[in-house]
Protein backbone atom coordinates (compact mmCIF):
# COMPACT_ATOMS: atom_id res chain seq x y z
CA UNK A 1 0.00 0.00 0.00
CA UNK A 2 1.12 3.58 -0.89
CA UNK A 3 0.57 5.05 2.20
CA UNK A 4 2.09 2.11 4.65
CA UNK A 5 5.72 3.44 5.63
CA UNK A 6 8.34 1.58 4.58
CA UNK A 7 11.85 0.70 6.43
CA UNK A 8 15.61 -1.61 5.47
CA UNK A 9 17.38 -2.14 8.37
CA UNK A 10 21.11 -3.27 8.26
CA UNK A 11 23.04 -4.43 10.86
CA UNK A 12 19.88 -6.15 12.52
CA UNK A 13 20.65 -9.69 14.05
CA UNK A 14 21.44 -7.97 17.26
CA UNK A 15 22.02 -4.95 19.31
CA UNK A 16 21.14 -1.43 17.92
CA UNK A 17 19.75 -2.89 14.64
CA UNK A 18 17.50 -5.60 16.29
CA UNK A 19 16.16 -2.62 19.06
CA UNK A 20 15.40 -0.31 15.87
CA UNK A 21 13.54 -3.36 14.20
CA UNK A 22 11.38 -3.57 17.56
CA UNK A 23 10.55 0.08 17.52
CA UNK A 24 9.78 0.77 13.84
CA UNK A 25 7.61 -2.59 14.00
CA UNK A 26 5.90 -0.93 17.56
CA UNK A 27 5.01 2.39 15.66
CA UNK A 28 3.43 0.34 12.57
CA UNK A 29 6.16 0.03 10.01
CA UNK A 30 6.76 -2.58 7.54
CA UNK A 31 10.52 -3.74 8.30
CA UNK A 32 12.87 -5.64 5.80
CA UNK A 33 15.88 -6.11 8.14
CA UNK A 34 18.81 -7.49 7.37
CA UNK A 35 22.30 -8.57 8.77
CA UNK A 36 25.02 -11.95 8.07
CA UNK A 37 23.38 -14.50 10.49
CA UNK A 38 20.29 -16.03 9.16
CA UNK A 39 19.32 -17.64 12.43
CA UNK A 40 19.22 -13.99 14.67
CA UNK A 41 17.38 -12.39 11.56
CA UNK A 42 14.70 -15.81 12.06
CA UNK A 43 14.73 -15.35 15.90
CA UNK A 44 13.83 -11.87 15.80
CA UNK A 45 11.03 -11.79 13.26
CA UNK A 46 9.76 -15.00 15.41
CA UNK A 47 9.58 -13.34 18.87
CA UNK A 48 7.95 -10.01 16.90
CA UNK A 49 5.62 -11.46 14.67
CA UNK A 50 2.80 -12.40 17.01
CA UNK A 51 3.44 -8.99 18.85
CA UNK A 52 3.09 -6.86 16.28
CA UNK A 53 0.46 -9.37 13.49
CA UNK A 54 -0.58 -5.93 11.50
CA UNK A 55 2.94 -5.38 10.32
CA UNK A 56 4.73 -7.76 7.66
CA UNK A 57 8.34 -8.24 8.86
CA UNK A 58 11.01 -9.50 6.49
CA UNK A 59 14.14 -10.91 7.65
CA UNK A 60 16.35 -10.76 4.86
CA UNK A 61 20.06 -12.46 4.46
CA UNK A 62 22.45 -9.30 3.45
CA UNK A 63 26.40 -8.66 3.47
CA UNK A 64 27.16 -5.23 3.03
CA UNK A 65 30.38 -5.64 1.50
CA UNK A 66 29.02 -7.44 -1.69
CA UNK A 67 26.98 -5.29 -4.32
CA UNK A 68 25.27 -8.76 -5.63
CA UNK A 69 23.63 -9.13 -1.91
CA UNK A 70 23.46 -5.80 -1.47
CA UNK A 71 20.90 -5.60 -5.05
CA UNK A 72 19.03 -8.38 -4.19
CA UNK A 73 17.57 -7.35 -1.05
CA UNK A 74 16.94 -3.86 -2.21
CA UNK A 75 15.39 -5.54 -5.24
CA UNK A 76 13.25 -7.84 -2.75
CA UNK A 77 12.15 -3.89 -1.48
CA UNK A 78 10.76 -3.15 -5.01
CA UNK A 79 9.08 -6.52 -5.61
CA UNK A 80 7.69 -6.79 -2.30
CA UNK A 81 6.59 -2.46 -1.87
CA UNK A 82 8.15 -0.13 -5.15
CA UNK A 83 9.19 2.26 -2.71
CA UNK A 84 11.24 2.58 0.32
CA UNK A 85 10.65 5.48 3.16
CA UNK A 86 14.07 4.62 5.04
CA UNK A 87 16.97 3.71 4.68
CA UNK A 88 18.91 3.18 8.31
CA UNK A 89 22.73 2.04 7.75
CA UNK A 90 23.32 0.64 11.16
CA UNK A 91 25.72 -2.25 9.95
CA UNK A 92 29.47 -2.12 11.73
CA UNK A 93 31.94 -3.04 13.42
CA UNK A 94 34.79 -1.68 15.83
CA UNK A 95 38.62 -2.82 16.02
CA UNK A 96 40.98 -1.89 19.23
CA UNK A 97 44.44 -0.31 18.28
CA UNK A 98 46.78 2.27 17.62
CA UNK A 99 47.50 3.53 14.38
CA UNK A 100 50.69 2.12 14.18
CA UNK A 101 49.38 -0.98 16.09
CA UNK A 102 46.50 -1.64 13.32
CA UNK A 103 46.99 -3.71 9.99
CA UNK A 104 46.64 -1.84 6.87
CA UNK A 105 44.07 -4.99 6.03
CA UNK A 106 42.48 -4.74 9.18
CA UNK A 107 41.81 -1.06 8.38
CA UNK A 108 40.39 -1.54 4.84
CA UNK A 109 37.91 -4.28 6.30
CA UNK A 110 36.87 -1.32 8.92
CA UNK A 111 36.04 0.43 5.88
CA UNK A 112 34.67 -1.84 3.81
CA UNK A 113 31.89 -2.53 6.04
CA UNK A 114 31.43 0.72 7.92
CA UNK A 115 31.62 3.02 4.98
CA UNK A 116 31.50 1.27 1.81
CA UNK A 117 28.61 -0.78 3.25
CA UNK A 118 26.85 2.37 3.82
CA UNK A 119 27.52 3.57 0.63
CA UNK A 120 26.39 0.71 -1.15
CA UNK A 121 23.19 0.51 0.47
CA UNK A 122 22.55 3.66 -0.13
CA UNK A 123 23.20 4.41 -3.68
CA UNK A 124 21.25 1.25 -4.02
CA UNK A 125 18.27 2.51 -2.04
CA UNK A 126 17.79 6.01 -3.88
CA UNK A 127 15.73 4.70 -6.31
CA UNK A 128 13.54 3.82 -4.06
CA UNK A 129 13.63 6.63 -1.37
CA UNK A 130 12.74 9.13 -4.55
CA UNK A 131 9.59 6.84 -5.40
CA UNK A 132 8.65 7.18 -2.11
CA UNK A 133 9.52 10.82 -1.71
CA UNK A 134 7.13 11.01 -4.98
CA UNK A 135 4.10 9.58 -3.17
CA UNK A 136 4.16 11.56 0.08
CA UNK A 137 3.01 14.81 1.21
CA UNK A 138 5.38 15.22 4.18
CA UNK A 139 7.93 18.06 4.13
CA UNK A 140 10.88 15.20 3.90
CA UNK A 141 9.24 12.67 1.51
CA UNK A 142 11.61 9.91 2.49
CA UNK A 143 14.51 9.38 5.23
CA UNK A 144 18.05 8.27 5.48
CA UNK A 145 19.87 8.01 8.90
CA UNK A 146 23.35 7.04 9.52
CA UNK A 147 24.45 5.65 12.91
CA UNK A 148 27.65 6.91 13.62
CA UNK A 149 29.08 7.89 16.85
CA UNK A 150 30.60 10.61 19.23
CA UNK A 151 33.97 9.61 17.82
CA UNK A 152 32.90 10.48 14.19
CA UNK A 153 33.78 13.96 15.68
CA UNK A 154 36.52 13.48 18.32
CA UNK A 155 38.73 10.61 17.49
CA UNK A 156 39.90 9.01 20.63
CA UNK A 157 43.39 6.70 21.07
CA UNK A 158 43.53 3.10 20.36
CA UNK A 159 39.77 3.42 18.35
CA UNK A 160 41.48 4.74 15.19
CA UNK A 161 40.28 2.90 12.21
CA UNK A 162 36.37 3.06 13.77
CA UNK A 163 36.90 6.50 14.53
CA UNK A 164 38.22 7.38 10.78
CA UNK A 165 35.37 5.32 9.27
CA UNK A 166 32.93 7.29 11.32
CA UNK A 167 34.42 10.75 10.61
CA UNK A 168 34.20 9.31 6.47
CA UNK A 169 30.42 8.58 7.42
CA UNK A 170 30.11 11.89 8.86
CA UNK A 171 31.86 13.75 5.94
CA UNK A 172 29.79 11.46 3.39
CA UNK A 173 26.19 12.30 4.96
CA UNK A 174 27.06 16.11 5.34
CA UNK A 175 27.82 16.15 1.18
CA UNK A 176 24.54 13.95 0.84
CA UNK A 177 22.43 16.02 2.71
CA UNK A 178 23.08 19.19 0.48
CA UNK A 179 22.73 17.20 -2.45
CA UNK A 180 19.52 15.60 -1.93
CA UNK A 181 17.67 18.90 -0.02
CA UNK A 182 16.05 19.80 -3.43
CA UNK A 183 14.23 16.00 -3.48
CA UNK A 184 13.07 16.23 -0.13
CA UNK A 185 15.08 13.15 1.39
CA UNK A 186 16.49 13.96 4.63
CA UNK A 187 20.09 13.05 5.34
CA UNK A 188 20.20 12.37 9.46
CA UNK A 189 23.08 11.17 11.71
CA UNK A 190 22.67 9.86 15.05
CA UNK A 191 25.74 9.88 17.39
CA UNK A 192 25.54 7.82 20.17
CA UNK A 193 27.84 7.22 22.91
CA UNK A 194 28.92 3.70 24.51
CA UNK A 195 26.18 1.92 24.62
CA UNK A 196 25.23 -1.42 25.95
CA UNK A 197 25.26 -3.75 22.84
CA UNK A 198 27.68 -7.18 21.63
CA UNK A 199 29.70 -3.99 19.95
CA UNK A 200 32.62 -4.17 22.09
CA UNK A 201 32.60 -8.33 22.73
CA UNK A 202 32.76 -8.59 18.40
CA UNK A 203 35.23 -5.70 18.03
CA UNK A 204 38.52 -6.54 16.41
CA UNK A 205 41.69 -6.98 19.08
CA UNK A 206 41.94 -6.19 22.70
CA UNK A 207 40.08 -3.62 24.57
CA UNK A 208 42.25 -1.36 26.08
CA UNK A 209 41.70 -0.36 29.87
CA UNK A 210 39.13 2.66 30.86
CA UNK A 211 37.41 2.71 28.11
CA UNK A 212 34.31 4.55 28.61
CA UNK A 213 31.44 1.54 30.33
CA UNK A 214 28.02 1.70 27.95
CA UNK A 215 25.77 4.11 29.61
CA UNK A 216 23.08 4.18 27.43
CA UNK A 217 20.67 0.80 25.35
CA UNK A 218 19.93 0.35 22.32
CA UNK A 219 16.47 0.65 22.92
CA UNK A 220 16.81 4.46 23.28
CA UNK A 221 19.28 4.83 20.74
CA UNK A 222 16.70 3.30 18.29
CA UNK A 223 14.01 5.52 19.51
CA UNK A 224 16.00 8.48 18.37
CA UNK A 225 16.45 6.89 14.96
CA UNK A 226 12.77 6.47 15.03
CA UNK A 227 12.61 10.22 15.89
CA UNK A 228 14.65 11.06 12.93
CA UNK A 229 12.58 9.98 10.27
CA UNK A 230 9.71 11.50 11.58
CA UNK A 231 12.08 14.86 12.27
CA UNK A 232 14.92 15.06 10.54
CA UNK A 233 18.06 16.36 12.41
CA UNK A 234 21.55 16.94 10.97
CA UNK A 235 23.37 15.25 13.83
CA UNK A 236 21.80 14.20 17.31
CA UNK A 237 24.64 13.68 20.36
CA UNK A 238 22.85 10.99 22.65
CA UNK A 239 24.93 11.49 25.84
CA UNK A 240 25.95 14.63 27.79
CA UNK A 241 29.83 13.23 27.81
CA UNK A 242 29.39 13.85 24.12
CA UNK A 243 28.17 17.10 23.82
CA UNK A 244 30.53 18.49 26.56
CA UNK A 245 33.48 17.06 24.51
CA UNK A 246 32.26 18.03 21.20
CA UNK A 247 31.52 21.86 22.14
CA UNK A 248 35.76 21.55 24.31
CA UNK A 249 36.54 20.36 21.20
CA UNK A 250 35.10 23.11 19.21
CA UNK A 251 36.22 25.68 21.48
CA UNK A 252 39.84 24.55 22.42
CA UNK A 253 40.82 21.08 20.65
CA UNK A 254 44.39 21.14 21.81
CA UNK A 255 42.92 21.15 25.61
CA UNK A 256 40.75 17.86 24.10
CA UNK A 257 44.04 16.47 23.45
CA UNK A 258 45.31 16.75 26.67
CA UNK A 259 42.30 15.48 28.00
CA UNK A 260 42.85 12.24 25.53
CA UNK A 261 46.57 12.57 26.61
CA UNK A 262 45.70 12.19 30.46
CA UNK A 263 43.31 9.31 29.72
CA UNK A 264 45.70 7.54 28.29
CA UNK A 265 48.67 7.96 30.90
CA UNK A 266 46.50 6.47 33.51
CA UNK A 267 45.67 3.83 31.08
CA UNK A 268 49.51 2.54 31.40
């Protein structure tokens, strides 16, 4: 139907992804979501289903790094609806290390999936987005939000291939938003901090000591994605810690990097 909203989900077998299925699902949204492991996708859409029987989930089998899977589940979007009112690029990962510390493969996997995925998905998606743009009277006709982070602004120590695929992300959706104003389909960004997910168990290498403990679930970091579709924001900092270093940063980044440079001293 024309007028049933629309959502692709990547990065959904578990943590922020499988919260944001639960909430789009909640407010009445179809949901194709989509990550590697078949068997999560299956659990989730079975412990939904019977919640939420008015909404058609889809669990859908998708690897961001490959264009062929990548075009067949966005082409399962336009057999299944013609149209797609968002698009939320959730799918990453995070790797532990110095620069110097960190494999030059390592690094291009990092971006591979975290900003090549996102890429993908999205130049795949536009199609879509515009048909659904097309059919709706809303000021933004259709909805793209990138989950990035508070370090796709401040890169911290020992983060620093996720931190320069989130300040790519961040760079990316700030060029995208311009260009895509004029078509009314909004570009958002949500930036949350540490937050209580499998993030950090799946991350690449060790985690180093005082790292910042999640503070926040992904439950309310989906709710804010939610948010953004329905308001578009340019970027949305979910934790006080983040704003307070973003505006330090802003206002005197070479006192941020002796804040970083303290942190890690007491590290060692």
């Amino acid at each position: 139907m024309a007028n049933q909203r629309v959502a692709f989900i990547t990065g959904a077998s578990s943590g922020i992804g499988a919260a944001a299925v639960t909430v789009f699902a909640t407010a009445g949204w179809d949901v194709v979501f989509s990550a590697r492991r078949k068997s999560r996708l299956d659990e989730l859409k079975e412990k939904l289903q019977t919640k939420f029987p008015s909404v058609a989930l889809h669990p859908i089998v998708c690897d961001v790094n490959s264009d062929a899977s990548v075009d067949s589940a966005i082409a399962f979007v336009k057999e299944k609806y013609g149209k797609l009112d968002a698009l939320i690029n959730n799918a990453g990962y995070g790797i532990y290390g110095s620069v110097e510390g960190t494999s030059l493969e390592s690094v291009k996997g990092n971006f591979e999936t975290n900003v090549f995925g996102m890429l993908r998905c999205t130049k795949a998606a536009l199609p879509l987005l515009r048909v659904a743009r097309q059919q709706s009277s809303r000021k933004w006709g259709a909805s793209i939000v990138n989950v990035s982070s508070f370090v796709g602004r401040r890169a911290i120590p020992n983060l620093s291939s996720y931190c320069a695929t989130k300040f790519a992300m961040e760079a990316f959706s700030e060029s995208l938003r311009v260009e895509l104003w004029d078509e009314r389909i909004a570009v958002s960004v949500v930036n949350p901090g540490a937050t209580s997910t499998e993030f950090f168990d799946a991350a690449e290498g060790t985690r180093p000591e005082g790292f910042s403990k999640p503070r926040m679930t992904a439950e309310t970091v989906a709710q804010y994605i939610l948010k953004a579709t329905r308001k578009p924001v340019r970027n949305i900092y979910l934790t006080t810690e983040g704003k307070m270093g973003l505006f330090l940063q802003w206002l005197a980044p070479t006192a941020m990097d002796q804040v970083m440079l303290r942190q890690v001293w007491r590290k060692k």
